[in-house]
Protein backbone atom coordinates (compact mmCIF):
# COMPACT_ATOMS: atom_id res chain seq x y z
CA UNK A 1 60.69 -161.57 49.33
CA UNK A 2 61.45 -160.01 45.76
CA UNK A 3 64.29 -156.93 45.58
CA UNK A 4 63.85 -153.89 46.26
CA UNK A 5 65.40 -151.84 43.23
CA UNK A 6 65.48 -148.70 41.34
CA UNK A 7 64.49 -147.60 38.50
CA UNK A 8 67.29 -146.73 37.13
CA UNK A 9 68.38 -150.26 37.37
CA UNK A 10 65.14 -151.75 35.88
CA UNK A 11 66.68 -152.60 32.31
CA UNK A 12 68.87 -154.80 34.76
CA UNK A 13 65.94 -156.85 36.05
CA UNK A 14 63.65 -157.39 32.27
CA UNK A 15 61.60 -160.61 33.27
CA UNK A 16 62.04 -160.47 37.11
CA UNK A 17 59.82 -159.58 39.79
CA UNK A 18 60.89 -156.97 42.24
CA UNK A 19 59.77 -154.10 44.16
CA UNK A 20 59.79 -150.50 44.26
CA UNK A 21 59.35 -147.52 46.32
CA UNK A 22 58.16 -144.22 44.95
CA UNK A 23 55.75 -141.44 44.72
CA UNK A 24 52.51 -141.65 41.64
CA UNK A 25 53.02 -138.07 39.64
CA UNK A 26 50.47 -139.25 37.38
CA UNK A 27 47.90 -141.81 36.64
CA UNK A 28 45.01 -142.56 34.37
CA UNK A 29 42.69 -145.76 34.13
CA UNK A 30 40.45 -147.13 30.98
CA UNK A 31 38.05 -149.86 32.23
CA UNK A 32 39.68 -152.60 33.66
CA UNK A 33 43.59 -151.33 33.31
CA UNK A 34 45.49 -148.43 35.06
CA UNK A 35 48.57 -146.66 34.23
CA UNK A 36 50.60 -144.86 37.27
CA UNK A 37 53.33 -143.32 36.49
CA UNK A 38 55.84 -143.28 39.04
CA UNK A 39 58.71 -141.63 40.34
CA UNK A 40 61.69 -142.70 43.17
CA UNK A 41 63.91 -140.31 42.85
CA UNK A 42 66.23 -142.55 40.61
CA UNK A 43 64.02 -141.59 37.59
CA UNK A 44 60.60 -142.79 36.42
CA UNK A 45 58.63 -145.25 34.63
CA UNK A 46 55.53 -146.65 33.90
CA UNK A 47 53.24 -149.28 36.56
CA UNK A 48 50.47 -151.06 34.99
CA UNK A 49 47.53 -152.57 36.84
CA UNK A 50 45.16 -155.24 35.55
CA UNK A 51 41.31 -156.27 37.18
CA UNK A 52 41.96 -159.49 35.39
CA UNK A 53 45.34 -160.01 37.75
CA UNK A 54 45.02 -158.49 40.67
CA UNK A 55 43.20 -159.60 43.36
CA UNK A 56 39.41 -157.99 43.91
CA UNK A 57 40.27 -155.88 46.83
CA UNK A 58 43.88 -154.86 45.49
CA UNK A 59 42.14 -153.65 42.68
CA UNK A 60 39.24 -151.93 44.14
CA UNK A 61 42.13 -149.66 46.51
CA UNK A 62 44.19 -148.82 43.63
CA UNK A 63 41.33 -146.62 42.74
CA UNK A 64 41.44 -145.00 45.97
CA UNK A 65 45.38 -143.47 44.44
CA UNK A 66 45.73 -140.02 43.80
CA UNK A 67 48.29 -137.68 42.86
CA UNK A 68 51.62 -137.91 44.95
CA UNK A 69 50.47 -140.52 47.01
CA UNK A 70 53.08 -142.79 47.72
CA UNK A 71 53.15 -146.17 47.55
CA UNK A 72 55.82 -149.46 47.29
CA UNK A 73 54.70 -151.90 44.19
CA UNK A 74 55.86 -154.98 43.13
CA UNK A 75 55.86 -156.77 39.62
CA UNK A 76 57.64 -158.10 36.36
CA UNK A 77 59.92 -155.35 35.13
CA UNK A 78 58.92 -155.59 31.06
CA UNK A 79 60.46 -153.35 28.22
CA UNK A 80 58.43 -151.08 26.48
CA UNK A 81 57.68 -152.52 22.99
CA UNK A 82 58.92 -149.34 21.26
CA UNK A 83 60.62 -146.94 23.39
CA UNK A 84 63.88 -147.34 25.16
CA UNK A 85 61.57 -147.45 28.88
CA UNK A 86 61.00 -150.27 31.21
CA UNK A 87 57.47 -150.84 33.18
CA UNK A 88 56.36 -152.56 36.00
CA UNK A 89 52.73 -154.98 35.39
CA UNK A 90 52.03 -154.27 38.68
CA UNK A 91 51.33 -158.09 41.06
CA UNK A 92 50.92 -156.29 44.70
CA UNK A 93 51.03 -153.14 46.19
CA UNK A 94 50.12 -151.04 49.14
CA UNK A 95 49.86 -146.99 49.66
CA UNK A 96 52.28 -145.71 52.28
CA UNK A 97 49.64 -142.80 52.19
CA UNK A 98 47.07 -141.66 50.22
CA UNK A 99 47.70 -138.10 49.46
CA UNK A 100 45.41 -135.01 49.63
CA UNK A 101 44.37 -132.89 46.91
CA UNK A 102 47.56 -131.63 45.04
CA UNK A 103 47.80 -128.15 44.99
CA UNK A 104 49.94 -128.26 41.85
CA UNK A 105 48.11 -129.06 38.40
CA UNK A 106 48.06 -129.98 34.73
CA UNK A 107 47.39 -126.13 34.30
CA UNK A 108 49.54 -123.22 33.72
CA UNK A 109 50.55 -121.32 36.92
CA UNK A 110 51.93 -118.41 37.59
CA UNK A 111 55.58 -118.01 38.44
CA UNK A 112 54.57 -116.61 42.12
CA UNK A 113 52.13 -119.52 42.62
CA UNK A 114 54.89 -121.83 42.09
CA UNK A 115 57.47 -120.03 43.97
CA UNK A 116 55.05 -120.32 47.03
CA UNK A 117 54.70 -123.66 46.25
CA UNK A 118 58.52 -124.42 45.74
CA UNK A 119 58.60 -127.29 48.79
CA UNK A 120 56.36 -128.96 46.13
CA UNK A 121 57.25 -128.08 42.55
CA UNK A 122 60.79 -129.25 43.45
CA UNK A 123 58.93 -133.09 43.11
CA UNK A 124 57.88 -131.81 38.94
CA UNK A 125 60.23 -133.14 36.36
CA UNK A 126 62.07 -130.03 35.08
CA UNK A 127 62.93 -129.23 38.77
CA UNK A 128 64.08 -132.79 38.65
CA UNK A 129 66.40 -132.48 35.90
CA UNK A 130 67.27 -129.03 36.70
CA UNK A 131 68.38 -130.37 40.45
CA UNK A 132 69.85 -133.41 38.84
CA UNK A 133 72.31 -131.51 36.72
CA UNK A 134 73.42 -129.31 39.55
CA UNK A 135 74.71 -132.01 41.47
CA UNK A 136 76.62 -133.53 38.49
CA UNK A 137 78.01 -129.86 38.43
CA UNK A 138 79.08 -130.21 42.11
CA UNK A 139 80.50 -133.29 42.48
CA UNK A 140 82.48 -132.10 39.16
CA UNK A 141 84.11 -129.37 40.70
CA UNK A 142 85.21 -131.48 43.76
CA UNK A 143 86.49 -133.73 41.30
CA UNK A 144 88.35 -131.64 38.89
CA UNK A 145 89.60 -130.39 42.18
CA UNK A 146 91.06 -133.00 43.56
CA UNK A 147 92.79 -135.01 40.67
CA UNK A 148 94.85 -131.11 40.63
CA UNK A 149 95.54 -131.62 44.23
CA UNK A 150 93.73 -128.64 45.21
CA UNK A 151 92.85 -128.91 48.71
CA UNK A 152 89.50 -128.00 50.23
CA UNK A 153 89.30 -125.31 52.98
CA UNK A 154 86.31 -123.79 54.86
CA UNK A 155 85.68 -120.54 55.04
CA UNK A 156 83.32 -118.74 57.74
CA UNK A 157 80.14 -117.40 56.73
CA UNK A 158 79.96 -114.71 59.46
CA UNK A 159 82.93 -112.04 58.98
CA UNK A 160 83.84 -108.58 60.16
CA UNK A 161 85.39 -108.17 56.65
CA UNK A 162 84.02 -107.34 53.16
CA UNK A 163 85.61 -108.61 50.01
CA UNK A 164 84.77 -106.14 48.02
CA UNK A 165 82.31 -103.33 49.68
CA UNK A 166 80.13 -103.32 52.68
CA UNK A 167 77.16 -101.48 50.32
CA UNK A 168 76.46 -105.11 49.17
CA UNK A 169 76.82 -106.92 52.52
CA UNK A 170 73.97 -108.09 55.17
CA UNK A 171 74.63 -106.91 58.67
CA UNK A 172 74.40 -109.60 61.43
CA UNK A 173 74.40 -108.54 65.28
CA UNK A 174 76.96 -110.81 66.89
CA UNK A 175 76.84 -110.06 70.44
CA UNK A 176 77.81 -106.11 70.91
CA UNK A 177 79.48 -106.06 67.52
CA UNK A 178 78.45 -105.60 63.77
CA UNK A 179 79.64 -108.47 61.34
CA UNK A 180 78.52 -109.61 57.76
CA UNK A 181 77.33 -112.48 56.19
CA UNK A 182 80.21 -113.47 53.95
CA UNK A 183 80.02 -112.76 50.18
CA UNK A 184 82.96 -114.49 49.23
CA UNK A 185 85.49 -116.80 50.77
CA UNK A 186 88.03 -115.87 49.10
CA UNK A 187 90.11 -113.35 51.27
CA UNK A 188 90.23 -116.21 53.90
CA UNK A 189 91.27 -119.17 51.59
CA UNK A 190 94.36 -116.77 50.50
CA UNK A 191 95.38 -117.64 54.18
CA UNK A 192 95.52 -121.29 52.90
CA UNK A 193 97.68 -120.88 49.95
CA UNK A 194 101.14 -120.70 52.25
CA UNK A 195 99.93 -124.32 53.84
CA UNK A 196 98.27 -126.36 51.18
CA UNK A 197 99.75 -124.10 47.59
CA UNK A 198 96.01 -124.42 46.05
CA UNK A 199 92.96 -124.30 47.94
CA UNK A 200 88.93 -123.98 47.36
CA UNK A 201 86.03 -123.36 49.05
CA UNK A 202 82.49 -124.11 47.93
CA UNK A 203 79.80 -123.08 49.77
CA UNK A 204 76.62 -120.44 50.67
CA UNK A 205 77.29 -116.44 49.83
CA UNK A 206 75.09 -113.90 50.42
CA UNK A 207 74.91 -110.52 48.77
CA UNK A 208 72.24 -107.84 49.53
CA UNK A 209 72.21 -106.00 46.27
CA UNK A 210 68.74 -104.92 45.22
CA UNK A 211 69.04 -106.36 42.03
CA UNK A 212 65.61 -107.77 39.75
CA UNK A 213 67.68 -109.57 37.48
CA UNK A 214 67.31 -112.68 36.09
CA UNK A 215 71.11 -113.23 37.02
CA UNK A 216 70.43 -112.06 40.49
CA UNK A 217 69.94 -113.97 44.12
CA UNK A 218 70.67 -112.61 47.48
CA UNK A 219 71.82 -116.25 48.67
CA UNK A 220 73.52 -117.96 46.15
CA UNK A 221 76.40 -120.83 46.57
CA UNK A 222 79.88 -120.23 45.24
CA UNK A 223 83.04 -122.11 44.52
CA UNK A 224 86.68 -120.04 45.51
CA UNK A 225 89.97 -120.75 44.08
CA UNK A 226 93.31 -119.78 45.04
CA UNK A 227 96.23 -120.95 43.68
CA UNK A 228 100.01 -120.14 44.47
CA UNK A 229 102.92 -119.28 42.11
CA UNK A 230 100.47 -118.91 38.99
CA UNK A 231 100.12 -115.90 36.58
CA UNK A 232 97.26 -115.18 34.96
CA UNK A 233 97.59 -116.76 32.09
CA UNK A 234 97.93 -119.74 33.83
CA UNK A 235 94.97 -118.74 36.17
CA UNK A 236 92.45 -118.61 32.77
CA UNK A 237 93.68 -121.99 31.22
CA UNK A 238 92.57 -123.57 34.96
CA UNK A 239 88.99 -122.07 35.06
CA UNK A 240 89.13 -123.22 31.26
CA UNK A 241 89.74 -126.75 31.81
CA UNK A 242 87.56 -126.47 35.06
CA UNK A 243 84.33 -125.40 32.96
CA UNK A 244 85.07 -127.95 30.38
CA UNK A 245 85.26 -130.69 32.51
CA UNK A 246 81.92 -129.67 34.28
CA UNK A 247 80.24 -129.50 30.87
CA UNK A 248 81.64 -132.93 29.98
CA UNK A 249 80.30 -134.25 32.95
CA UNK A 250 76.79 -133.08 32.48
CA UNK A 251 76.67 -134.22 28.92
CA UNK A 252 78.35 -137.79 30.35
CA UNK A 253 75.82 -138.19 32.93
CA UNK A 254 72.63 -135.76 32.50
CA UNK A 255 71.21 -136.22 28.83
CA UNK A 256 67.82 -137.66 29.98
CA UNK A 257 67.72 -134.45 32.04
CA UNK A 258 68.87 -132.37 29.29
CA UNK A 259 65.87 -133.87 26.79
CA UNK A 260 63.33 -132.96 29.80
CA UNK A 261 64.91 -129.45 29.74
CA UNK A 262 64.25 -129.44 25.85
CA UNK A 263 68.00 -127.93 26.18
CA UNK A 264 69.85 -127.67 22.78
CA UNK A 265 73.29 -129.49 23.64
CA UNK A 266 75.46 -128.14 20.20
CA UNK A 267 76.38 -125.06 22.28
CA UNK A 268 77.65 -127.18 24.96
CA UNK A 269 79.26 -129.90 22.73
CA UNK A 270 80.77 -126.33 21.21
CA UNK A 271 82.67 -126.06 24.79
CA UNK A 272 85.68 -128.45 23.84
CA UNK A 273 86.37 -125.75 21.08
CA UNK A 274 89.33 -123.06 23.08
CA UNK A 275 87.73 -120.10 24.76
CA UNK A 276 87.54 -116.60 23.05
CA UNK A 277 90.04 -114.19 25.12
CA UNK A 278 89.60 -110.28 24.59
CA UNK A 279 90.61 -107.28 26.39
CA UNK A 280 87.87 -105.48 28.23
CA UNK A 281 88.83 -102.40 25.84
CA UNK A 282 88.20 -104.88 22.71
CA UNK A 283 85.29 -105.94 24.32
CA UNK A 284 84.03 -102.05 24.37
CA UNK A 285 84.79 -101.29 20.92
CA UNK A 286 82.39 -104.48 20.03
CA UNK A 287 79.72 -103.60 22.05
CA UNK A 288 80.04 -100.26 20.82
CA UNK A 289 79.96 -101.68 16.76
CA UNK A 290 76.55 -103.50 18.22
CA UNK A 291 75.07 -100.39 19.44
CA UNK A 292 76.05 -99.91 23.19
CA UNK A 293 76.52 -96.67 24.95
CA UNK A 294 78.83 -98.00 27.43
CA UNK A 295 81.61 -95.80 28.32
CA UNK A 296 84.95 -96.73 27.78
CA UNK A 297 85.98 -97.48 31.67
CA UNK A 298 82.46 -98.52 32.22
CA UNK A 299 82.11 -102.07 33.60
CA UNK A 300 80.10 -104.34 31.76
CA UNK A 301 76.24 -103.98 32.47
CA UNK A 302 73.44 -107.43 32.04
CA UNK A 303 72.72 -106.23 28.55
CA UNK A 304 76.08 -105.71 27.57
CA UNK A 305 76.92 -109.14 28.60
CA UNK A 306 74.09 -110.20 27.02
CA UNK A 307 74.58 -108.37 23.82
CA UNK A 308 78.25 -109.65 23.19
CA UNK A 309 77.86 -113.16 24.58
CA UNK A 310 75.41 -113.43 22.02
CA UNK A 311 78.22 -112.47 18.63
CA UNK A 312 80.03 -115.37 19.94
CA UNK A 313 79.69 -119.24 20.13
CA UNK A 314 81.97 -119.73 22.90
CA UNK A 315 82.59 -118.65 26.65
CA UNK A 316 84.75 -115.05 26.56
CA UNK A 317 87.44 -114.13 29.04
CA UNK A 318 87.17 -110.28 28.93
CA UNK A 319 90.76 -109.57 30.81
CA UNK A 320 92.20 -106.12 31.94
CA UNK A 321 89.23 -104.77 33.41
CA UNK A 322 89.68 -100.31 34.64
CA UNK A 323 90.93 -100.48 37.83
CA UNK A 324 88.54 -98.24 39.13
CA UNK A 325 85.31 -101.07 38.58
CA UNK A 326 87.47 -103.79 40.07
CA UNK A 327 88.30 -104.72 43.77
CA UNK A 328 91.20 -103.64 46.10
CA UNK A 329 92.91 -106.55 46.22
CA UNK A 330 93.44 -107.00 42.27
CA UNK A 331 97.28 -106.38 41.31
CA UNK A 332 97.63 -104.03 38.75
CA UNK A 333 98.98 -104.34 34.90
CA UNK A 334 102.59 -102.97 34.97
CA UNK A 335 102.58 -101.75 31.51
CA UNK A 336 99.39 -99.88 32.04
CA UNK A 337 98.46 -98.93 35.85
CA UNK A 338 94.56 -98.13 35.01
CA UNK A 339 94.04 -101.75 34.27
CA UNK A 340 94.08 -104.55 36.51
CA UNK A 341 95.30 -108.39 35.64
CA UNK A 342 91.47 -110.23 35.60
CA UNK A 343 89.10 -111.68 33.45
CA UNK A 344 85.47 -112.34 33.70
CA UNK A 345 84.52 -115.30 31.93
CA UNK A 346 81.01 -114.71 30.51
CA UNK A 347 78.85 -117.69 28.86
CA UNK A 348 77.67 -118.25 25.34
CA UNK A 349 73.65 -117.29 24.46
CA UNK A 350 73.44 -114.35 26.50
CA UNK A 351 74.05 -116.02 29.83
CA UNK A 352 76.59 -113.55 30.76
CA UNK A 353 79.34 -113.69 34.01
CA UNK A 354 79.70 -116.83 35.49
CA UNK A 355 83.44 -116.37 36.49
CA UNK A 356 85.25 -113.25 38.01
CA UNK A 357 89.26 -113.75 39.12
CA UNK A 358 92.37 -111.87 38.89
CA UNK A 359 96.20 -112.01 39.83
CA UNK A 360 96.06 -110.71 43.74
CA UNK A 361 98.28 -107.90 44.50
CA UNK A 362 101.05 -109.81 46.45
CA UNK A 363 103.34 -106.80 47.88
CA UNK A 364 102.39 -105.25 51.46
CA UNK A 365 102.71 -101.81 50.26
CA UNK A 366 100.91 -101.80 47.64
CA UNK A 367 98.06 -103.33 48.51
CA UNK A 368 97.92 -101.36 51.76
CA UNK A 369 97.64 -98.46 49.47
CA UNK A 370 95.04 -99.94 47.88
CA UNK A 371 92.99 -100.51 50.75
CA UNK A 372 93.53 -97.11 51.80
CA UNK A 373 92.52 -95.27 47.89
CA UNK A 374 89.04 -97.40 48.65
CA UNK A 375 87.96 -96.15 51.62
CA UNK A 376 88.51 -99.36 54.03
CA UNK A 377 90.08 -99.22 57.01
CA UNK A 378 93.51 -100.85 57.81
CA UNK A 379 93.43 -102.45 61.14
CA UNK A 380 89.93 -104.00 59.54
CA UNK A 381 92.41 -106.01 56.77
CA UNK A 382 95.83 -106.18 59.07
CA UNK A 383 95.62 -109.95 59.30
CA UNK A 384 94.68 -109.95 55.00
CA UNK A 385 98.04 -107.80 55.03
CA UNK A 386 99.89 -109.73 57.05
CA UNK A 387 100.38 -112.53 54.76
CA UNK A 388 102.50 -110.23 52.67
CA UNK A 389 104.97 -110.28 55.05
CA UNK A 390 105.92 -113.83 55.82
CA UNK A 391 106.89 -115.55 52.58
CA UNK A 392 104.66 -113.71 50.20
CA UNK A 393 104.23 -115.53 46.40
CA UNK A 394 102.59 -114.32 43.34
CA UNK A 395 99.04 -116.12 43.52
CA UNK A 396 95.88 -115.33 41.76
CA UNK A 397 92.20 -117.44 42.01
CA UNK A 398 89.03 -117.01 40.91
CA UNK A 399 85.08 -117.66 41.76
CA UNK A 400 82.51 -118.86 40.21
CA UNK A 401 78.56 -118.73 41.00
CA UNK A 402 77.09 -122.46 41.05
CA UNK A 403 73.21 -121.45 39.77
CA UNK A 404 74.63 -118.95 37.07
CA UNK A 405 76.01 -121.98 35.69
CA UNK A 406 73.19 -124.27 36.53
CA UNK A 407 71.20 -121.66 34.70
CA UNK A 408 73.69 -121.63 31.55
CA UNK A 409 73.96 -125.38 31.28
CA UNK A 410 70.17 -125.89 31.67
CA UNK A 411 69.19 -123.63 29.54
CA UNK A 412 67.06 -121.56 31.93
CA UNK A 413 65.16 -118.46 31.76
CA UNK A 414 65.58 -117.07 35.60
CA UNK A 415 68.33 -118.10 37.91
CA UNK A 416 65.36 -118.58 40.52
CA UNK A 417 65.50 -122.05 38.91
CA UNK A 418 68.54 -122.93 39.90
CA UNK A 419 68.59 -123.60 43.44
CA UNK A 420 66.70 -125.12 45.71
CA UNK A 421 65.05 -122.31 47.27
CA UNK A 422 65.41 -119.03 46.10
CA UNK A 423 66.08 -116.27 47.74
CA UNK A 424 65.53 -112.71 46.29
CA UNK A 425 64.62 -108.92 47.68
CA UNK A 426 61.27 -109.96 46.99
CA UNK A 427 61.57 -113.61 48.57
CA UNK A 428 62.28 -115.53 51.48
CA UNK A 429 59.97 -117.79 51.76
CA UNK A 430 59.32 -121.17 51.78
């Protein structure tokens, strides 16, 4: 029996004979030698196959193979004589199946095409890297997490509460009552704070804005932070360090995937330079110099984002948003009421928002005046206001959308990309 291995480990086994599972993405054959290249999951490589040393029959079924058939090989793991790769020259094998015709070619599709086909394409390389690099991203956050002692907490998906406004929400019958699919966490999590001091969620959101953006899903996943006794100060040097350390991570661990993304890394090396902080009515006067129309309590718009992200080579915390384009629950600037204390944090190269946070108004009145100027109803938010009356603290947290950074750090055209399966207005299928 030889070991089973990956093939990420091959450069561990040079000279040895093992065995390894996997899928052929490719093949081609001249005379009396094939090349399959295959993939495991682990990452791929090259398995040769010789008439002159395999048996007859072995090699008269290896031309039976075809695309995405799967099959377990075994063979002498040699290095490539001038790349950095390792291959297999290929002793035995056997097809766990043959596959069918692929559906997916050599040939350019078309974006739809490939969308109906995304139970598939997720098998191609880029989707590879692309999924690769997500993970890394994940497994960051839980990590940057919990070396700050932040402490994970759930939050439902089905609520009869909106975060911000029920325009944007998906109505779900739930016996003889109307409730939501969550879009954020966050409200629930601020429950948490008074137990645990700093708390996250991470997890599927779902927003029903009838957005064609590139920026845009329906369901997206998204990672919630709340953190006691912080300003927000404070609250931007933590989603600083946070994004840091995810880039680090990715350019520690996902470089192969970054060279299959043909992704420039200098603008993520850049990302251990500070961040750029400016006021949202800085931010207007710039957009303004660049040829913007946006109004001067105007929120920022896609192209605006776009169009400033792009004068700078570093993620920008706009801070002290209008009150009037913010949510309810954001605590207000004392020296200037109009203006609320949060930031968005928008990427470098016209990437745009991947953060929104903000110091949460911590007094019961107050906020209960808030919730009254937009439009929601009390007794809906009682329990939200009820944890301003038993040991309130100043707290403040933030969010931040998972495949809008996928899409940054990839280097990606369409957040579509970015997960799994997309959903969109257009799209729910596969």
């Amino acid at each position: 029996m030889t070991e089973t291995v990956l093939i990420k480990n091959l450069k561990d086994f040079v000279g040895q004979t093992v065995t390894l599972n996997g899928w052929v993405y490719n093949f081609r054959s001249s005379g009396k030698i094939a090349f399959w290249q295959i993939r495991d999951g682990s990452g791929f490589c090259q398995a040769i196959l010789s008439a002159d040393e395999l048996a007859s029959e072995l090699w008269d079924k290896a031309q039976q193979v075809a695309i995405e058939s799967s099959v377990q090989i075994s063979g002498k793991i040699t290095k490539h004589p001038k790349k950095e790769e390792y291959e297999v020259q290929v002793s035995d094998f056997d097809f766990y199946q043959i596959a069918e015709e692929y559906p997916i070619g050599k040939k350019d599709h078309g974006i739809d095409f490939l969308l109906d086909q995304r139970h598939l394409w997720l098998r191609s390389t880029r989707q590879w890297a692309i999924m690769r690099i997500r993970d890394t991203l994940i497994h960051a956050t839980y990590d940057f997490m919990r070396e700050r002692n932040v402490t994970k907490i759930d939050s439902p998906i089905i609520t009869a509460n909106a975060g911000e406004n029920t325009t944007d929400l998906f109505k779900v019958k739930y016996f003889d009552e109307t409730t939501y699919l969550s879009q954020t966490g966050q409200l629930y999590i601020e429950a948490a704070i008074a137990a645990h001091g700093r708390v996250f969620d991470f997890g599927p959101t779902f927003r029903a804005e009838k957005s064609k953006t590139r920026r845009h899903l329906t369901e997206f996943w998204m990672m919630d932070a709340e953190l006691a006794f912080i300003g927000l100060e404070e609250n931007l040097d933590f989603q600083e360090d946070l994004i840091r350390f995810m880039v680090q991570e990715v350019l520690k661990k996902n470089i192969k995937e970054l060279e299959i993304l043909e992704r420039d890394i200098a603008p993520l090396k850049n990302i251990e330079k500070p961040f750029y902080r400016i006021t949202h009515a800085e931010a207007v006067a710039k957009l303004k110099s660049l040829g913007s129309d946006i109004g001067e309590r105007d929120d920022l718009g896609g192209d605006d984002e776009t169009l400033l992200t792009k004068e700078f080579d570093n993620p920008i915390f706009i801070t002290h948003y209008p009150a009037e384009v913010k949510a309810f629950y954001m605590k207000r600037d004392a020296s200037d009421e109009t203006r609320v204390l949060g930031a968005d944090l928008l990427a470098p190269e016209g990437y745009g928002e991947i953060i929104g946070g903000s110091q949460r108004e911590d007094d019961y009145e107050t906020l209960k005046k808030r919730i009254e100027e937009y439009g929601l109803k009390v007794k809906d938010y009682q329990w939200y206001l009820d944890l301003r009356k038993y040991g309130s603290v100043p707290h403040g947290g933030f969010g931040f959308g998972l495949e809008r950074i996928v899409t940054w750090i990839c280097g990606l055209e369409h957040v579509r990309e970015a997960i799994p399966f997309p959903r969109t207005i257009y799209r729910i299928t596969p």
